[in-house]
N, C-alpha and C. Protein backbone atom coordinates (compact mmCIF):
# COMPACT_ATOMS: atom_id res chain seq x y z
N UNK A 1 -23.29 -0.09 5.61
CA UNK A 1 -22.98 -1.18 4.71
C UNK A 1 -21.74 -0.89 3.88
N UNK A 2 -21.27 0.18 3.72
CA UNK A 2 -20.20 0.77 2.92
C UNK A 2 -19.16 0.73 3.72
N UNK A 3 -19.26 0.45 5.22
CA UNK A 3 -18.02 0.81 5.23
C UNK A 3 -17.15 -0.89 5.83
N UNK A 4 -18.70 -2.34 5.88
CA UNK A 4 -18.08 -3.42 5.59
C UNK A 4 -17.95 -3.86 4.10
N UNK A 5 -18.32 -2.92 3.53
CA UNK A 5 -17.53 -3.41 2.40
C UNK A 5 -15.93 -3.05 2.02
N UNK A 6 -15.87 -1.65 2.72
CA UNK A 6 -14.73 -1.21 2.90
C UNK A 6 -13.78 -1.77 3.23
N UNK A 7 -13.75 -2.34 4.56
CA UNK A 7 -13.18 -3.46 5.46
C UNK A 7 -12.66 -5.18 4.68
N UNK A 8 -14.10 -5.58 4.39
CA UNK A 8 -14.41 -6.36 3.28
C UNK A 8 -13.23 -6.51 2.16
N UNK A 9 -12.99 -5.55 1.69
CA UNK A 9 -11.90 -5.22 0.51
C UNK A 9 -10.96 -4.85 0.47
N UNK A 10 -10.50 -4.92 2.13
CA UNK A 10 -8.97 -4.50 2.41
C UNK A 10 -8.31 -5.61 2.56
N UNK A 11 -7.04 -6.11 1.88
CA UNK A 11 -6.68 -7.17 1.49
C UNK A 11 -5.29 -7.48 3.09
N UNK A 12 -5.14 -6.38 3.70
CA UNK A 12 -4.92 -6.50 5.06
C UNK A 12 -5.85 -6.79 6.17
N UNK A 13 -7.04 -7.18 5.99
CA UNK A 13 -7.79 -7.44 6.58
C UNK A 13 -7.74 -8.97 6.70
N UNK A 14 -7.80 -9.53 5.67
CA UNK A 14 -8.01 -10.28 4.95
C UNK A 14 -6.47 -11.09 5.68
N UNK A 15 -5.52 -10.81 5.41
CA UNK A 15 -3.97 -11.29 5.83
C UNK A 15 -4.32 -11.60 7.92
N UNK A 16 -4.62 -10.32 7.96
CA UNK A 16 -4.81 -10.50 9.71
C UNK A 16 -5.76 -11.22 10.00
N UNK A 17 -7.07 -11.95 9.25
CA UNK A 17 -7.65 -13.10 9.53
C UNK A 17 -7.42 -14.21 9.54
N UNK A 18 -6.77 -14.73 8.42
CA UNK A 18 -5.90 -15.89 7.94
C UNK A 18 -4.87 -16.24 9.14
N UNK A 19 -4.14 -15.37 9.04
CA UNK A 19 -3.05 -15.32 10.17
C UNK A 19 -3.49 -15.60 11.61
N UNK A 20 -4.35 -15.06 12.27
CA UNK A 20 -5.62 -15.34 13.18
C UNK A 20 -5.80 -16.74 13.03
N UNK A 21 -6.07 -17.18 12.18
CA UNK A 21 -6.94 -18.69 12.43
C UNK A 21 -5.79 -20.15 11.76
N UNK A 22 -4.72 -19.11 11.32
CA UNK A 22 -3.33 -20.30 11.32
C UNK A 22 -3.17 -20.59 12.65
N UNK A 23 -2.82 -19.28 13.49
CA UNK A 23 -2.48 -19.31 14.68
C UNK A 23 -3.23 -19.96 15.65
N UNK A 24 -4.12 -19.96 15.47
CA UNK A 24 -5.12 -20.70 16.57
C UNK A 24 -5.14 -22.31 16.31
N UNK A 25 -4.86 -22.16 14.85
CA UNK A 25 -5.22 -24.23 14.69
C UNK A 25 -4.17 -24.49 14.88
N UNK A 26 -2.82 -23.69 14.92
CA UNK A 26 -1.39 -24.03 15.28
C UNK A 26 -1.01 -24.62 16.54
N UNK A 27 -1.83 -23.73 17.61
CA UNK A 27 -2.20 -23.59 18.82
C UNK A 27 -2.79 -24.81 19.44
N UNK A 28 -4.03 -25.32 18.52
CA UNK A 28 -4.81 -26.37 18.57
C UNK A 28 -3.96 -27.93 18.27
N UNK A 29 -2.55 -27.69 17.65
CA UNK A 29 -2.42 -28.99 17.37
C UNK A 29 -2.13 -29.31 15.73
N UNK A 30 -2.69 -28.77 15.20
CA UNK A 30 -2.41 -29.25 13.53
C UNK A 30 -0.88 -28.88 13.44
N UNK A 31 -1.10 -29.90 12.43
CA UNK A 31 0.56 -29.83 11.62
C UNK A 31 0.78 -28.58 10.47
N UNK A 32 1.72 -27.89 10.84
CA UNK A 32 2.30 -26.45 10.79
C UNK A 32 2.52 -26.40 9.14
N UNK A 33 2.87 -27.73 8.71
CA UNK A 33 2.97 -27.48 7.38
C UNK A 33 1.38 -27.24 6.34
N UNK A 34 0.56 -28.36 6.81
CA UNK A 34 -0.53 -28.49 6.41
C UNK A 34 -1.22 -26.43 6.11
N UNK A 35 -1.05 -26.09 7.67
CA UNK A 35 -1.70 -25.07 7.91
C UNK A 35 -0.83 -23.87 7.07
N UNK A 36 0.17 -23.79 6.83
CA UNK A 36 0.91 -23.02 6.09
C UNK A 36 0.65 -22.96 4.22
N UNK A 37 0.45 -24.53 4.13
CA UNK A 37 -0.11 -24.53 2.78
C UNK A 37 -1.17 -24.15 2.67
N UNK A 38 -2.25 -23.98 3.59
CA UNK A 38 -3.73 -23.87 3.49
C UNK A 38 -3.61 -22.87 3.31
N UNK A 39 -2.94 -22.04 4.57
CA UNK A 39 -3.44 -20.44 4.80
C UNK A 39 -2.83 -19.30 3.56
N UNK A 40 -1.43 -20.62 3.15
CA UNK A 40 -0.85 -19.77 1.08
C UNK A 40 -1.97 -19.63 0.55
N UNK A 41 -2.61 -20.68 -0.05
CA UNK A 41 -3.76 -21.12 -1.09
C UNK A 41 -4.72 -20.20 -0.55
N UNK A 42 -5.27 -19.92 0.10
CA UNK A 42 -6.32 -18.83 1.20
C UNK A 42 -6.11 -17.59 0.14
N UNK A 43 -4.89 -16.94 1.25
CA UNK A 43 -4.43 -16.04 0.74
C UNK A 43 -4.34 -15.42 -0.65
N UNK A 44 -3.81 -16.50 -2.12
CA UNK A 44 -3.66 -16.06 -3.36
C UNK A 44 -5.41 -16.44 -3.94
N UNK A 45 -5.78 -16.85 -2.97
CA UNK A 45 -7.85 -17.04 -4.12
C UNK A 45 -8.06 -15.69 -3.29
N UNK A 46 -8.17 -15.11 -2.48
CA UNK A 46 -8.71 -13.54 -1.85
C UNK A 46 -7.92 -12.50 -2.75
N UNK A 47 -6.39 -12.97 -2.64
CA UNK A 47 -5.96 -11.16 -3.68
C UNK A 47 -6.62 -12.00 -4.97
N UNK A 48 -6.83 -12.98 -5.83
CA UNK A 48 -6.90 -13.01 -6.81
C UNK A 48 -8.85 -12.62 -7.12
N UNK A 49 -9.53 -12.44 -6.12
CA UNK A 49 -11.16 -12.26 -6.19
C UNK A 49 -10.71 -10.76 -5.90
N UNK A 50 -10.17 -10.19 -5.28
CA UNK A 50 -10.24 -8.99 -4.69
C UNK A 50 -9.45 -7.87 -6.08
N UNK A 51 -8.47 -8.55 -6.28
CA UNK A 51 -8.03 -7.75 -7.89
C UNK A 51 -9.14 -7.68 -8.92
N UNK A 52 -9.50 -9.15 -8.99
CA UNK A 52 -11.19 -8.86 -10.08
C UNK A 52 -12.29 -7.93 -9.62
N UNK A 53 -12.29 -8.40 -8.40
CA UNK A 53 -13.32 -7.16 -8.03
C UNK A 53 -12.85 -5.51 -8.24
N UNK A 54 -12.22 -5.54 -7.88
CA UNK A 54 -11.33 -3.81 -7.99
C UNK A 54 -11.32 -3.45 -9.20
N UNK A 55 -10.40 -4.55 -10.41
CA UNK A 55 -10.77 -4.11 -11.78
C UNK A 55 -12.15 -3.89 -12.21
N UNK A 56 -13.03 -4.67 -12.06
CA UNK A 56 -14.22 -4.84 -12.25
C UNK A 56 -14.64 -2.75 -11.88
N UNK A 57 -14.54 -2.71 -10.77
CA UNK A 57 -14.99 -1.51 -10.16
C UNK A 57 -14.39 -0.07 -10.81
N UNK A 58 -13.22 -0.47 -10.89
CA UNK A 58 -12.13 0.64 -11.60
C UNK A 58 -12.87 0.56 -13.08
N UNK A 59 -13.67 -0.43 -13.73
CA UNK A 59 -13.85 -0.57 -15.28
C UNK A 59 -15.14 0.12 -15.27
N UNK A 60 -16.17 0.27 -14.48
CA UNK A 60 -17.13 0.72 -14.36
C UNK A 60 -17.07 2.23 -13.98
N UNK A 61 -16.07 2.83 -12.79
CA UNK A 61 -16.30 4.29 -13.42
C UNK A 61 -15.24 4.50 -13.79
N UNK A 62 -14.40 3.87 -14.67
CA UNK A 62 -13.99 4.43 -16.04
C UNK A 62 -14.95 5.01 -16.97
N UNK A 63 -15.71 3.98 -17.40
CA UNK A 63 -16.83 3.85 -18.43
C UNK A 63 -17.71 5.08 -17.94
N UNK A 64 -18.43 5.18 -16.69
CA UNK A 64 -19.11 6.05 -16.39
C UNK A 64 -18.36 7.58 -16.24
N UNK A 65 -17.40 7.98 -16.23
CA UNK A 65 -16.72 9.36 -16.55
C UNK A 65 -16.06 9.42 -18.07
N UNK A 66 -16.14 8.75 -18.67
CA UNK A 66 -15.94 8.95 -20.22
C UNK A 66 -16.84 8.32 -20.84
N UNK A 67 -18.34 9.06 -20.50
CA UNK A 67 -19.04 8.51 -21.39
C UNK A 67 -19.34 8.62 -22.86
N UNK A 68 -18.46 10.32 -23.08
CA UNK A 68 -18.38 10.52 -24.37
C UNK A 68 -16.96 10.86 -25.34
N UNK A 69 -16.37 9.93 -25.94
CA UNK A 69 -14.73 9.87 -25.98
C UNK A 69 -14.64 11.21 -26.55
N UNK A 70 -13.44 12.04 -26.47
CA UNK A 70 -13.41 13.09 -27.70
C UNK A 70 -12.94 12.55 -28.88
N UNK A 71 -13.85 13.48 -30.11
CA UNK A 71 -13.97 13.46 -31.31
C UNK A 71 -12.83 14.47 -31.67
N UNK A 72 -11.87 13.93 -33.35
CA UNK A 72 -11.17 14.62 -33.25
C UNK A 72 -12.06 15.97 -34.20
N UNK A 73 -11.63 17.06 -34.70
CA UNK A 73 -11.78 18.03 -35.28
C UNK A 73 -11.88 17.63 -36.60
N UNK A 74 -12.72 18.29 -36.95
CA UNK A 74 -12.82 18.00 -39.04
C UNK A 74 -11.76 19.20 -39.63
N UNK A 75 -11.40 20.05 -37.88
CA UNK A 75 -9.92 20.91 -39.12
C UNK A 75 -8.60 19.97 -38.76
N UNK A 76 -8.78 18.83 -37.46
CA UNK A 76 -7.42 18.54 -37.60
C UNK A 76 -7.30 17.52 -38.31
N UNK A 77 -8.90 17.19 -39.05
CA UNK A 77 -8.18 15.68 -39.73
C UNK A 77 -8.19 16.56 -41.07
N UNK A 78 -8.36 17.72 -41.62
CA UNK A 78 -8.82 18.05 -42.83
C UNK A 78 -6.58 18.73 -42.88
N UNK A 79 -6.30 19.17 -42.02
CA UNK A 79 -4.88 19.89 -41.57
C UNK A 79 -3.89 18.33 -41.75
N UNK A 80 -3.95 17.49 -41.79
CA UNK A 80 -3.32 16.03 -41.36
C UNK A 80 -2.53 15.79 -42.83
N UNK A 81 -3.45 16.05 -43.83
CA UNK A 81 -3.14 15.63 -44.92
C UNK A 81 -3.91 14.01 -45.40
N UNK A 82 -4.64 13.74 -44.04
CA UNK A 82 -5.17 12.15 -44.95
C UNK A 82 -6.59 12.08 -45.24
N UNK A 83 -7.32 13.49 -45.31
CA UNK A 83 -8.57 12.97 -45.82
C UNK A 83 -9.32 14.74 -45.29
């Protein structure tokens, strides 16, 4: 299951499908412009789900490897001069 998600989330994957099924309805007859606008619009909703997802993922083990921020020192704030 990990490794269609892998696949899943490769945003070249994703390009070589699109491209795939321009080509074929191209093939089929549709008008080239139609299919060119479609397969744009396609294209920028997948990187734009696939960046959220990634941030999303990148934000989570962020959070989970700094679960405890460092604290500064009571000699370097006492050394600082502000308290």
């Amino acid at each position: 299951m990990t490794g269609l998600k892998a696949v899943l989330s490769d945003k070249a994957v994703w390009v070589a499908v699109v491209g795939l099924v321009a080509g074929i309805a191209v093939a089929l007859g549709f008008n080239e412009s139609m299919v060119a606008t479609i397969s744009g619009g396609v294209l920028s909703v997948v990187s734009v789900v696939l960046m959220a997802l990634m941030g999303v993922k990148k934000a989570k083990s962020t959070k989970q490897t700094a679960s405890d921020p460092e604290q500064p020192d009571a000699d370097d704030q006492a050394s600082d001069g502000l308290g």
